[in-house]
C-alpha atoms as a PDB file:
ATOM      1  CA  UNK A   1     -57.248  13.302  59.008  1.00  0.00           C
ATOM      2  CA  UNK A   2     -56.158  13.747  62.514  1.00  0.00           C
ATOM      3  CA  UNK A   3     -52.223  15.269  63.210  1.00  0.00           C
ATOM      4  CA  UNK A   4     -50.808  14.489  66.406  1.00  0.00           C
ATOM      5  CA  UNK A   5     -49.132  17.621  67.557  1.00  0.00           C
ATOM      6  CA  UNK A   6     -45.405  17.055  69.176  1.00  0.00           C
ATOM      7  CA  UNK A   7     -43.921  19.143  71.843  1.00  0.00           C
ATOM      8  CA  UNK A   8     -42.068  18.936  75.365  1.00  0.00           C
ATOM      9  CA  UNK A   9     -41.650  15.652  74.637  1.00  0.00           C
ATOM     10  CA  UNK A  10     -38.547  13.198  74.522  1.00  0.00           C
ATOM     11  CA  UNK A  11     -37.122  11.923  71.416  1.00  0.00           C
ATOM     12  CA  UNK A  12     -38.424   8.408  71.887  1.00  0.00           C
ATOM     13  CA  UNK A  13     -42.091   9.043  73.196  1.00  0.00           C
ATOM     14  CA  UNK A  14     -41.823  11.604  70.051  1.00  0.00           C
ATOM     15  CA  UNK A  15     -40.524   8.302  67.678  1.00  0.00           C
ATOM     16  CA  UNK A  16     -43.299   5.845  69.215  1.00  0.00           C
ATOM     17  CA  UNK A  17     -46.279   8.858  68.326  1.00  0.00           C
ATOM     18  CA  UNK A  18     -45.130   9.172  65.059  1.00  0.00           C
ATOM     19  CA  UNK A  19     -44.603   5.661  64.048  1.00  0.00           C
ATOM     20  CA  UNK A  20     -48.291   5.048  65.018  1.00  0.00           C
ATOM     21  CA  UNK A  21     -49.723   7.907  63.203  1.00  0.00           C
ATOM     22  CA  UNK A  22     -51.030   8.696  60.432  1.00  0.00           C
ATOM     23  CA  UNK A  23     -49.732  12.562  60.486  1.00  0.00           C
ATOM     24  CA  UNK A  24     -47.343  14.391  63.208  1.00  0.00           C
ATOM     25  CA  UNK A  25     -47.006  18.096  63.654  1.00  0.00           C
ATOM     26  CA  UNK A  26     -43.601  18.646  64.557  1.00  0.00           C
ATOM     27  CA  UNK A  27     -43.146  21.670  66.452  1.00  0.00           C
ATOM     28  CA  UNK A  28     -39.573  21.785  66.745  1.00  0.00           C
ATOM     29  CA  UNK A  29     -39.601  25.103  68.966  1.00  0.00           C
ATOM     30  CA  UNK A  30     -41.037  23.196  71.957  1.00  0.00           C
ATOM     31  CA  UNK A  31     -38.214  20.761  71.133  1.00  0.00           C
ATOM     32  CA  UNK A  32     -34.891  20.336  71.623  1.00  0.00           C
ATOM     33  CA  UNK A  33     -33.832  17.538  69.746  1.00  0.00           C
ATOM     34  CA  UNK A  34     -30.731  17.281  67.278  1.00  0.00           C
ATOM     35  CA  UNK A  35     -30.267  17.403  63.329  1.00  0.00           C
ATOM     36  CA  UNK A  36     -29.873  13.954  63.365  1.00  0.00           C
ATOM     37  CA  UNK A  37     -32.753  13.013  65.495  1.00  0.00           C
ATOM     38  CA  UNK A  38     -35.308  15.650  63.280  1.00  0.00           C
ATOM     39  CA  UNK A  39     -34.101  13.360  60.525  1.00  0.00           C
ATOM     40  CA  UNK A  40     -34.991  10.524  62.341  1.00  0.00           C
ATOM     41  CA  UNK A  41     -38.499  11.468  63.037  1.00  0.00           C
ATOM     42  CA  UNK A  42     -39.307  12.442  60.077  1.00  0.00           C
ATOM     43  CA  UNK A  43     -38.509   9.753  57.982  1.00  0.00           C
ATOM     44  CA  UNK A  44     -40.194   7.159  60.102  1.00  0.00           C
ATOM     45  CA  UNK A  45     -43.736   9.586  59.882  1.00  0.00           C
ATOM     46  CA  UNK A  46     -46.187   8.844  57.484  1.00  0.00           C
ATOM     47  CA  UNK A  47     -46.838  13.045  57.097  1.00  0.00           C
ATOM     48  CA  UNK A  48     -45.504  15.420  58.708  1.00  0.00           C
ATOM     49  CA  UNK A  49     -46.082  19.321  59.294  1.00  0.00           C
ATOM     50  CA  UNK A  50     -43.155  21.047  60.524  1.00  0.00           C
ATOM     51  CA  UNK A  51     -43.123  24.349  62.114  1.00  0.00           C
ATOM     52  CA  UNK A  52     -40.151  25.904  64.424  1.00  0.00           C
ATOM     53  CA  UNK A  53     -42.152  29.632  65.620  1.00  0.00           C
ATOM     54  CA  UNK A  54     -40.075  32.721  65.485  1.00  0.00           C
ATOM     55  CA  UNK A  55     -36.560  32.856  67.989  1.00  0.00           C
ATOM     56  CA  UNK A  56     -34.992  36.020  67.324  1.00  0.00           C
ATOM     57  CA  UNK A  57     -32.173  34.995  68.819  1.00  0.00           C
ATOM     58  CA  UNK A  58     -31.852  32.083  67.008  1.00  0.00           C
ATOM     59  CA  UNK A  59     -32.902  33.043  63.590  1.00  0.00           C
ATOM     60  CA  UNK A  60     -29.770  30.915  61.629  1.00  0.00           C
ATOM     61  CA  UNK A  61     -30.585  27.648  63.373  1.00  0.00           C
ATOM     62  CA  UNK A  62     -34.483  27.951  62.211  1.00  0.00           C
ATOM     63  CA  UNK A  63     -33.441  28.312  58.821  1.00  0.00           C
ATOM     64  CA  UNK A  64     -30.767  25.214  59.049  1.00  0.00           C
ATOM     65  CA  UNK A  65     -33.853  23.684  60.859  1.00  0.00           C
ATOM     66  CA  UNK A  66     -36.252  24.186  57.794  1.00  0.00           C
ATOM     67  CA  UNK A  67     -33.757  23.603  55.337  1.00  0.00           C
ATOM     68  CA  UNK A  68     -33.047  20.298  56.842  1.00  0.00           C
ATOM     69  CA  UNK A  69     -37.218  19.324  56.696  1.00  0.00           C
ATOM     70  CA  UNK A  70     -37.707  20.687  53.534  1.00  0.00           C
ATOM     71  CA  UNK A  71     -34.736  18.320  51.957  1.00  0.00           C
ATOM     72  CA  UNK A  72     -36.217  15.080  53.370  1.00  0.00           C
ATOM     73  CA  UNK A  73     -39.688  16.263  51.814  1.00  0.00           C
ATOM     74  CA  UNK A  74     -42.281  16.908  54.060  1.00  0.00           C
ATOM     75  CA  UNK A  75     -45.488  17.733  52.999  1.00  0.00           C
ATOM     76  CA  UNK A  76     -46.054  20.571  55.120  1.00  0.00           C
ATOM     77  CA  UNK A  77     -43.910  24.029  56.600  1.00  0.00           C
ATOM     78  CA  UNK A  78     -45.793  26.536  58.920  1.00  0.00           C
ATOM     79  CA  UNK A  79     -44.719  30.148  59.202  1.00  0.00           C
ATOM     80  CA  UNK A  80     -46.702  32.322  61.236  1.00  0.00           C
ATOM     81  CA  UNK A  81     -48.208  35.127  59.412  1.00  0.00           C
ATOM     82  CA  UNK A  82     -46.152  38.087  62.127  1.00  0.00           C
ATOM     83  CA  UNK A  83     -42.858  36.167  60.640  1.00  0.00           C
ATOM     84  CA  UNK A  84     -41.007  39.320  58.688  1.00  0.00           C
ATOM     85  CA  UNK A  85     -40.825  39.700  55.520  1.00  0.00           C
ATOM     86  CA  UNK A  86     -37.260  38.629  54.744  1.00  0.00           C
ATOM     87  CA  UNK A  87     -37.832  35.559  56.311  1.00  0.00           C
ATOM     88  CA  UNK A  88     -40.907  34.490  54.274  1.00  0.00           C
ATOM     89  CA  UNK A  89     -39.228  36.081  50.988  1.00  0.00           C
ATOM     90  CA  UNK A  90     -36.153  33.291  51.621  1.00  0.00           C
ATOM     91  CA  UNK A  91     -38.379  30.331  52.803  1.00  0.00           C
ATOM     92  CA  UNK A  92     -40.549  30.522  49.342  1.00  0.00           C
ATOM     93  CA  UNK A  93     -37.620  30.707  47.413  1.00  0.00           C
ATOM     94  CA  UNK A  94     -36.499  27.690  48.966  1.00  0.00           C
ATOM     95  CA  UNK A  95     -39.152  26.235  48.245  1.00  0.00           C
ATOM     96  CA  UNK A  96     -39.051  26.988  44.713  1.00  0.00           C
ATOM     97  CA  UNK A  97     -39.719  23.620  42.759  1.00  0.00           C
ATOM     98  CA  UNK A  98     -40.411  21.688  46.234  1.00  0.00           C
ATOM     99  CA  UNK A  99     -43.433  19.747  46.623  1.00  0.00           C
ATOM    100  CA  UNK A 100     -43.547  20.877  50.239  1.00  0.00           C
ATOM    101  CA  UNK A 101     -47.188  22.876  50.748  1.00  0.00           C
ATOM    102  CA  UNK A 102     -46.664  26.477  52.941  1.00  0.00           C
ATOM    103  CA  UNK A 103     -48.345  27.278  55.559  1.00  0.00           C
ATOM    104  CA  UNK A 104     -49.075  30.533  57.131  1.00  0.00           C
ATOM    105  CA  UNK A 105     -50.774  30.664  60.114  1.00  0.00           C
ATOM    106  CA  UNK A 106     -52.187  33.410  62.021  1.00  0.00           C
ATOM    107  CA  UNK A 107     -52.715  32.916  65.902  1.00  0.00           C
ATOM    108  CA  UNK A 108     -54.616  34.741  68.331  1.00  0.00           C
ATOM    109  CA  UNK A 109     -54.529  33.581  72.306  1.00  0.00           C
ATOM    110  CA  UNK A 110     -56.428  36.112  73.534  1.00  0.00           C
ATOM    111  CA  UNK A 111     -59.324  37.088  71.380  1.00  0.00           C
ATOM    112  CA  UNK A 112     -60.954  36.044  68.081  1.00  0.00           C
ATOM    113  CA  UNK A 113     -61.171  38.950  66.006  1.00  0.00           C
ATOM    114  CA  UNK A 114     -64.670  40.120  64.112  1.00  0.00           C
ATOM    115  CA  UNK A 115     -65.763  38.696  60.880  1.00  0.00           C
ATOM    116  CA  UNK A 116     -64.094  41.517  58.745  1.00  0.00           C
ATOM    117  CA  UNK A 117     -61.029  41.315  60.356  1.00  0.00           C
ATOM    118  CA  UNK A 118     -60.810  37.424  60.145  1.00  0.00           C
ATOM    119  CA  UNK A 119     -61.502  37.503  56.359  1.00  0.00           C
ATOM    120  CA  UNK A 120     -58.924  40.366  56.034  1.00  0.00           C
ATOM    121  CA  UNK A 121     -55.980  37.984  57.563  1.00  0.00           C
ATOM    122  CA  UNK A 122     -57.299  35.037  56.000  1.00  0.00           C
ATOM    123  CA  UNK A 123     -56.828  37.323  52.761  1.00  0.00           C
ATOM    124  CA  UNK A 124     -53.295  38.655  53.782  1.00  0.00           C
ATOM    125  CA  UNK A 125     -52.152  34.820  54.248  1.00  0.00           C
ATOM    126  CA  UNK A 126     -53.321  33.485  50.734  1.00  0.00           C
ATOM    127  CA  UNK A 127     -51.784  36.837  49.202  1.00  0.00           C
ATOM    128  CA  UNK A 128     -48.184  36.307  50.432  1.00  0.00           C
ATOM    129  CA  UNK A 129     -48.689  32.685  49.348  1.00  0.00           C
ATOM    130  CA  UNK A 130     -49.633  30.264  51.431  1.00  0.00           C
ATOM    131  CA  UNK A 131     -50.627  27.118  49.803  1.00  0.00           C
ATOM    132  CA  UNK A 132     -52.967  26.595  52.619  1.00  0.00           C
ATOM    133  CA  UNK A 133     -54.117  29.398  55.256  1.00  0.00           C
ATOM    134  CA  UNK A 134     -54.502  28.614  59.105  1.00  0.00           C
ATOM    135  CA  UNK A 135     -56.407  30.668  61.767  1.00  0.00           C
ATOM    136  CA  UNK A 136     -56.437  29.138  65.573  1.00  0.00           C
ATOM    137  CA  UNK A 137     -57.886  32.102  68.104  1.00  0.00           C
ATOM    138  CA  UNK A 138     -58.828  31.929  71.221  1.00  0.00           C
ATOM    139  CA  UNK A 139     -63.002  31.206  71.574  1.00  0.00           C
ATOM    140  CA  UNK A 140     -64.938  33.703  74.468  1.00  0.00           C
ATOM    141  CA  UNK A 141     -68.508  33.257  72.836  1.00  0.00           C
ATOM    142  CA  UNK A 142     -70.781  31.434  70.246  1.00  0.00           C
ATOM    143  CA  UNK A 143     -70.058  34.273  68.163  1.00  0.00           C
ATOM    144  CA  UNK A 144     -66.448  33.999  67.881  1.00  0.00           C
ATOM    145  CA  UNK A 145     -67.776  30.215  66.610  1.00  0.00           C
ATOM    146  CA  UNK A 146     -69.933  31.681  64.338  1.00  0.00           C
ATOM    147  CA  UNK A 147     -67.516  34.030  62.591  1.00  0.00           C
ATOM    148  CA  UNK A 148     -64.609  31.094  62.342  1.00  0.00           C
ATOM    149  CA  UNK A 149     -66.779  28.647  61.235  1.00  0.00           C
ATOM    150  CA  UNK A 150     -67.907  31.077  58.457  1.00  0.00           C
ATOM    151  CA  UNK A 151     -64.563  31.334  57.221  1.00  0.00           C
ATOM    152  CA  UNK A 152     -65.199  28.047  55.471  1.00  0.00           C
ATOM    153  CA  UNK A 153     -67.248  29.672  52.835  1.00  0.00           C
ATOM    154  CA  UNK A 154     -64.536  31.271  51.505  1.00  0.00           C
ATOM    155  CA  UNK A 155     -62.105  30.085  48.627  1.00  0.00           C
ATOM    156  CA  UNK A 156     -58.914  28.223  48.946  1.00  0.00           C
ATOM    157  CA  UNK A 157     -57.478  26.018  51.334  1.00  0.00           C
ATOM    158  CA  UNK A 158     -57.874  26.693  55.101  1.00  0.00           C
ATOM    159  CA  UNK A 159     -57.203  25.473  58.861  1.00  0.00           C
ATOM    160  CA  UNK A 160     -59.766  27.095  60.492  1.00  0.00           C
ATOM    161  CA  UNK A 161     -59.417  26.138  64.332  1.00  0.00           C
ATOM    162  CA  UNK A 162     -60.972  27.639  67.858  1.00  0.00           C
ATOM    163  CA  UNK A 163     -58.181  27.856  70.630  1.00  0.00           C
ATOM    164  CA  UNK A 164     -59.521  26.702  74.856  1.00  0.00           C
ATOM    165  CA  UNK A 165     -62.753  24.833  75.679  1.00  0.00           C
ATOM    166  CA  UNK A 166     -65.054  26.976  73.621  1.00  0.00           C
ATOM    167  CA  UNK A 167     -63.608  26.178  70.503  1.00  0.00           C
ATOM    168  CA  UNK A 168     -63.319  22.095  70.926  1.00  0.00           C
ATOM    169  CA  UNK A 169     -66.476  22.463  68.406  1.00  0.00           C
ATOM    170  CA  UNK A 170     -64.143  24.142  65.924  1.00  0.00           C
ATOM    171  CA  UNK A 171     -61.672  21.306  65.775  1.00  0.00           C
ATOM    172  CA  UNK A 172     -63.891  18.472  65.371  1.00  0.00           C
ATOM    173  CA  UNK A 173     -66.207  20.113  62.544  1.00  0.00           C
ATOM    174  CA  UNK A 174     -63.511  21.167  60.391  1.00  0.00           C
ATOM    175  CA  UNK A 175     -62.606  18.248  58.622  1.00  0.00           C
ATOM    176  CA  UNK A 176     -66.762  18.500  57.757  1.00  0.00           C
ATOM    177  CA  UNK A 177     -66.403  22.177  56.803  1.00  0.00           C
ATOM    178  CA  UNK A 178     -63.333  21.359  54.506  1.00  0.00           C
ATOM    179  CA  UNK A 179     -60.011  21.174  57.067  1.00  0.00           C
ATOM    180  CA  UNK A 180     -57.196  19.853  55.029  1.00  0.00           C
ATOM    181  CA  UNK A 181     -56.974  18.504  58.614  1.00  0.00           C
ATOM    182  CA  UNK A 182     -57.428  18.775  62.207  1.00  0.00           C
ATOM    183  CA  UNK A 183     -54.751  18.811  65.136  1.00  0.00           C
ATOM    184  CA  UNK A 184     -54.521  16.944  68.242  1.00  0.00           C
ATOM    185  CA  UNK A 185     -52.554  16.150  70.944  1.00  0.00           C
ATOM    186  CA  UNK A 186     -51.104  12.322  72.187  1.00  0.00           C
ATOM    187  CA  UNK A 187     -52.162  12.909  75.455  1.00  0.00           C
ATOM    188  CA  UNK A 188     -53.728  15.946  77.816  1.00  0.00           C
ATOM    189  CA  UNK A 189     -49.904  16.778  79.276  1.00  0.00           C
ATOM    190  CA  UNK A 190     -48.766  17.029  76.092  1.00  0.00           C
ATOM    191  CA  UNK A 191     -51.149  19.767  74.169  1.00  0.00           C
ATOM    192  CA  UNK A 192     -49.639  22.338  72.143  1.00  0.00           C
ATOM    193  CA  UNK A 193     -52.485  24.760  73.035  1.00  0.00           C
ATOM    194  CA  UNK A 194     -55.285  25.736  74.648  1.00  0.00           C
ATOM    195  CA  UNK A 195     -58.220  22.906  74.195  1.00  0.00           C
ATOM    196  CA  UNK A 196     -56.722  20.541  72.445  1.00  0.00           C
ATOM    197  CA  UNK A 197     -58.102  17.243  72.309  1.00  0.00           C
ATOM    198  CA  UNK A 198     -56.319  14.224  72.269  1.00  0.00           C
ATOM    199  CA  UNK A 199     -56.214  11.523  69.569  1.00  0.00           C
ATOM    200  CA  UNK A 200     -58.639   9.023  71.493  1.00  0.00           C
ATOM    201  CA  UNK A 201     -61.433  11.637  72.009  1.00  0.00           C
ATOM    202  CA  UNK A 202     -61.339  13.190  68.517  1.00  0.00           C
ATOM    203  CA  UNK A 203     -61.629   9.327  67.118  1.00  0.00           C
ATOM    204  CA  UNK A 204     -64.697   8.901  69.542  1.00  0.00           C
ATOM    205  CA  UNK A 205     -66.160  11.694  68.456  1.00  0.00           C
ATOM    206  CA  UNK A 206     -65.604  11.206  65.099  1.00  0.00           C
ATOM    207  CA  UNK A 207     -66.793   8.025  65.401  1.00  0.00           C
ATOM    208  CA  UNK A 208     -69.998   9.446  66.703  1.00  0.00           C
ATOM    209  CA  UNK A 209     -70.365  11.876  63.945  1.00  0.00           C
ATOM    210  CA  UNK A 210     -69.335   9.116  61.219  1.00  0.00           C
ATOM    211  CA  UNK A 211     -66.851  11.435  60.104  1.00  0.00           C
ATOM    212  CA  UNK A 212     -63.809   8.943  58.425  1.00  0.00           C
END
């Protein structure tokens, strides 16, 4: 399953993505739409992952802002894994008898970390309770492939994705290697980070690799 990441993007183009997808990422901290117009968008999405990364400054509107997803019943939050731990201690309480999955992600835009170190973070996110764990770091070599890739073998649930041009490979194998899903962006302008591919290419390639 493909999820159309959305950020620095108008409310409507946002509305006409989700309508015609089959899963949206909502990132709401590359957004700046209101309560009212979250509401909106997520009711008219078939799925929906929402995520709002860490604002110090603005810690009381992310929690009104997962509050508000998490009482029209996504399927999905994301906290990042470098979120403290008051914040995740109060998210998974409100969570408590939701049917909402959590996230916790772990993202590196500078280096992917060595194979012990990868399966030490993918630990530390399935210990503090993520339903499903994600990884995204930045690709330099076939190594740094290698040792994400690998991460498959282990158990649980897992995003396991390779950040700029080197790690395209990453995002069109997982949902092969066992993904829940894979991200991608509406259109080049509008990726939320480094190599994503848009929704046309990843269909043409999965249609090449008979992936459904």
């Amino acid at each position: 399953m493909i999820c159309v990441s959305l950020g620095h993007i108008s409310f409507n183009e946002a509305m006409k993505i989700a309508v015609e997808s089959e899963m949206i990422e909502i990132r709401a901290d590359l957004l700046n739409f209101s309560e009212q117009e979250y509401s909106q968008l997520i009711k008219s999405s078939a799925k929906v992952v929402f995520t709002c990364r860490e604002d110090k400054e603005n810690i009381v509107d992310r929690k009104s802002l997962f509050l508000l997803a998490l009482s029209l019943g996504i399927e999905y939050l994301d906290l990042e894994l470098e979120s403290v731990d008051e914040f995740l201690d109060w998210l998974k309480n409100e969570m408590t008898e939701k049917d909402t999955q959590l996230i916790i992600s772990y993202h590196n835009y500078e280096r992917t970390p060595d194979s012990d170190e990868l399966r030490g973070i993918l630990k530390n996110c399935i210990n503090l309770g993520a339903d499903i764990a994600k990884i995204a770091c930045m690709v330099n070599s076939d190594e740094d492939t290698v040792n994400l890739i690998k991460l498959y073998r282990r158990q649980g649930k897992k995003l396991i994705l390779g950040m700029g041009e080197k790690g395209m490979l990453t995002r069109v194998a997982a949902p092969i290697l066992g993904a829940e899903f894979t991200f991608a962006a509406a259109s080049k302008e509008l990726a939320t980070a480094p190599g994503q591919l848009t929704v046309k290419e990843m269909k043409e390639l999965f249609k090449i690799m008979k992936i459904e």
